[in-house]
Protein backbone atom coordinates (compact mmCIF):
# COMPACT_ATOMS: atom_id res chain seq x y z
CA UNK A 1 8.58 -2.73 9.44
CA UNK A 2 6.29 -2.44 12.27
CA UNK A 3 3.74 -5.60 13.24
CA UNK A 4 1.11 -4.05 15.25
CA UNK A 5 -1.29 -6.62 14.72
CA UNK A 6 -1.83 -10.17 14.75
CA UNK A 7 -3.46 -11.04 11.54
CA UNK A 8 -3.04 -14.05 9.72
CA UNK A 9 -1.09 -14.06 6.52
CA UNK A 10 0.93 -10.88 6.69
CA UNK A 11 3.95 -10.79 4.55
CA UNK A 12 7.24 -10.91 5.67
CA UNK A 13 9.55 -8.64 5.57
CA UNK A 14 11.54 -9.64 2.21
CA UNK A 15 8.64 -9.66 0.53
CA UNK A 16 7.63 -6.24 1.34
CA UNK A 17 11.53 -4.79 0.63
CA UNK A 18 10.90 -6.72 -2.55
CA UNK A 19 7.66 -4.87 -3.46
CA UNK A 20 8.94 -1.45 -2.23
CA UNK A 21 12.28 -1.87 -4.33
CA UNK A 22 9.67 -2.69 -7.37
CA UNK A 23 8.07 0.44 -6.95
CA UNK A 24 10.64 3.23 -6.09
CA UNK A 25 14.07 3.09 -8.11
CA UNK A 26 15.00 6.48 -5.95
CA UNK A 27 16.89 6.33 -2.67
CA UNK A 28 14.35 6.04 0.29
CA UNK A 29 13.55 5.46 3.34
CA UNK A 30 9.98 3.93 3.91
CA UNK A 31 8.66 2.74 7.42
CA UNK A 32 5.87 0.09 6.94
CA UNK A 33 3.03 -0.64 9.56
CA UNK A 34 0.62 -3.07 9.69
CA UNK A 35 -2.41 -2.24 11.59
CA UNK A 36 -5.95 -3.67 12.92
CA UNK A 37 -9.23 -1.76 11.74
CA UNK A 38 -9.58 -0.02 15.34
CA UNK A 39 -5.94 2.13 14.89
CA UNK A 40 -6.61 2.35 10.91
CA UNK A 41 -9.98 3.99 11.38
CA UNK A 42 -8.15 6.41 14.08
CA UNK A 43 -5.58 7.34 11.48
CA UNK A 44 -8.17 8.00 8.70
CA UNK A 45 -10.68 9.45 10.78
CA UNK A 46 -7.40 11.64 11.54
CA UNK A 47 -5.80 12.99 8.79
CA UNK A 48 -8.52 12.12 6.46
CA UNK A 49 -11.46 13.13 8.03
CA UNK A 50 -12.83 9.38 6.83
CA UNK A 51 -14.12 7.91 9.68
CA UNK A 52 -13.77 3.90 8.45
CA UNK A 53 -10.57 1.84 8.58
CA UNK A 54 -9.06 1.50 4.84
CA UNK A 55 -6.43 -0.37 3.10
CA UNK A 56 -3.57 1.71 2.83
CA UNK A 57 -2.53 5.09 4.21
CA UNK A 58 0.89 7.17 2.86
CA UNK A 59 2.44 9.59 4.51
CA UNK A 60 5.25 11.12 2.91
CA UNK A 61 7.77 13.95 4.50
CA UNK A 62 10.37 14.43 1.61
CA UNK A 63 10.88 13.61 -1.89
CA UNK A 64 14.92 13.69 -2.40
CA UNK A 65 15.91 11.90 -0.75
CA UNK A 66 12.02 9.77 -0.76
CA UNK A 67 11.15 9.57 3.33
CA UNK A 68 7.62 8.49 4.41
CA UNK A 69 5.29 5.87 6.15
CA UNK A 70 2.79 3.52 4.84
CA UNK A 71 0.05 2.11 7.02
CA UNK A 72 -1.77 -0.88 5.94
CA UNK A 73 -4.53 -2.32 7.54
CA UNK A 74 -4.88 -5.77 8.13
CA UNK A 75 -8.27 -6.48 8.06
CA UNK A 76 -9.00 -4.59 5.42
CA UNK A 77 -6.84 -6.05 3.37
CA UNK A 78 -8.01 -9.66 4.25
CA UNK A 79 -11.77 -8.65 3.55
CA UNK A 80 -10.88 -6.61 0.30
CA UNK A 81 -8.66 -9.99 -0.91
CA UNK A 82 -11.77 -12.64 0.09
CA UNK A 83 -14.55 -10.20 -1.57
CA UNK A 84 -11.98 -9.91 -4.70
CA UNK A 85 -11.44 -13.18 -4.84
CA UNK A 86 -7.98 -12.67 -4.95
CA UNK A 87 -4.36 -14.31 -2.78
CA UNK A 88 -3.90 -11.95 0.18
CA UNK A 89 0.04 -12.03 -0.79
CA UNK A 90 -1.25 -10.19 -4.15
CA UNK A 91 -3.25 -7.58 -2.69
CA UNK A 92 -0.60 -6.80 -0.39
CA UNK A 93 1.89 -6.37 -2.75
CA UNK A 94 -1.01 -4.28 -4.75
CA UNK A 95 -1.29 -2.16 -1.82
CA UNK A 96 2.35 -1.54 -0.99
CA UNK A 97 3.14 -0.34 -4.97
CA UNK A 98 -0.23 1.28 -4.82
CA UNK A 99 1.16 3.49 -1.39
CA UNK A 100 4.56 3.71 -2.79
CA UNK A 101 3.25 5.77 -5.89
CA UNK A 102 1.50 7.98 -3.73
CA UNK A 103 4.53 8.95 -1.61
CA UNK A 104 6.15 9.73 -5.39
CA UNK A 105 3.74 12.20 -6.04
CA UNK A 106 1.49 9.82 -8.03
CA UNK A 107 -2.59 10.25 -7.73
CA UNK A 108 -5.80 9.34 -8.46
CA UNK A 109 -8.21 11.96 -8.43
CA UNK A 110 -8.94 12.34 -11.81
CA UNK A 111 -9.31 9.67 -14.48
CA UNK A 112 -6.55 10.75 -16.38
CA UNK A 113 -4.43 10.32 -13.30
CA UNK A 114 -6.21 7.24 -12.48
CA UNK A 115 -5.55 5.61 -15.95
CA UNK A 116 -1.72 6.84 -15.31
CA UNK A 117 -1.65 4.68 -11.97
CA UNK A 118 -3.19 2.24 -12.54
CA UNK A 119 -0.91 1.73 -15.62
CA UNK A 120 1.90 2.23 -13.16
CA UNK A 121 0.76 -0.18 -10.75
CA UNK A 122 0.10 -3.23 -13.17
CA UNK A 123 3.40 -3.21 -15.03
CA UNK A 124 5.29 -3.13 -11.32
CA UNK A 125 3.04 -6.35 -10.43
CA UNK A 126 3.47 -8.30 -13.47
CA UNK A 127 7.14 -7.47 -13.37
CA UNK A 128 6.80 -9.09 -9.65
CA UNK A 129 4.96 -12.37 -10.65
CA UNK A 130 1.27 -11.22 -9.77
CA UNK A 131 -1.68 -10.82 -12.20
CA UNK A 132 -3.31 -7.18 -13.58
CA UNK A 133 -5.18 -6.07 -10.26
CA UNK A 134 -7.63 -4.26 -12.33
């Protein structure tokens, strides 16, 4: 867990092995940074070619056992949560499953996928406590 920003309202660090436990039943090892918009846009505008900060970036090096980094920005989470009109403690924990998937190989791109995930991601959060996100 890496803090490398100052925003208000960021989980701790239980909460977070909570929500990554939730999400990955495989042996793993996931480093978790927490960003401001200036260093998120920099990493999407990096290996995304998207130059805007967004919530949640995965980077994953190996599947067996699972290795990889999430980056979540701060900010973005905070405006995504108020504009949603949801907790910030349930978007995080939306955001973490969401970029735990990914590193599994999990993805979005087409509906069926999308469906699939989204599935996914709702039965790990209502296991945890926290409404449908969708």
């Amino acid at each position: 867990m890496q803090y490398a920003c100052n925003e208000v309202g960021l989980p701790s660090r239980s909460q977070v092995r909570r929500w990554i436990r939730a999400a990955c039943q495989l042996p793993a090892e996931v480093a978790v940074r927490f960003v401001d918009a200036d260093e998120g846009q920099a990493l999407n505008r990096d290996y995304r070619h998207k130059d805007y900060p967004t919530n949640v970036l995965s980077f994953p090096y190996e599947s067996s056992p699972l290795v990889g980094d999430l980056v979540i920005c701060a900010a973005v989470v905070a405006e995504e949560a108020c504009a949603r009109h949801v907790a910030v403690e349930a978007h995080y924990a939306h955001l973490i499953v969401h970029g735990m998937l990914h590193l599994q190989g999990c993805d979005h791109l087409t509906a069926a996928e999308a469906t699939s995930m989204e599935s996914r991601e709702t039965a790990i959060l209502l296991g945890l406590g926290f409404a449908d996100p969708y």
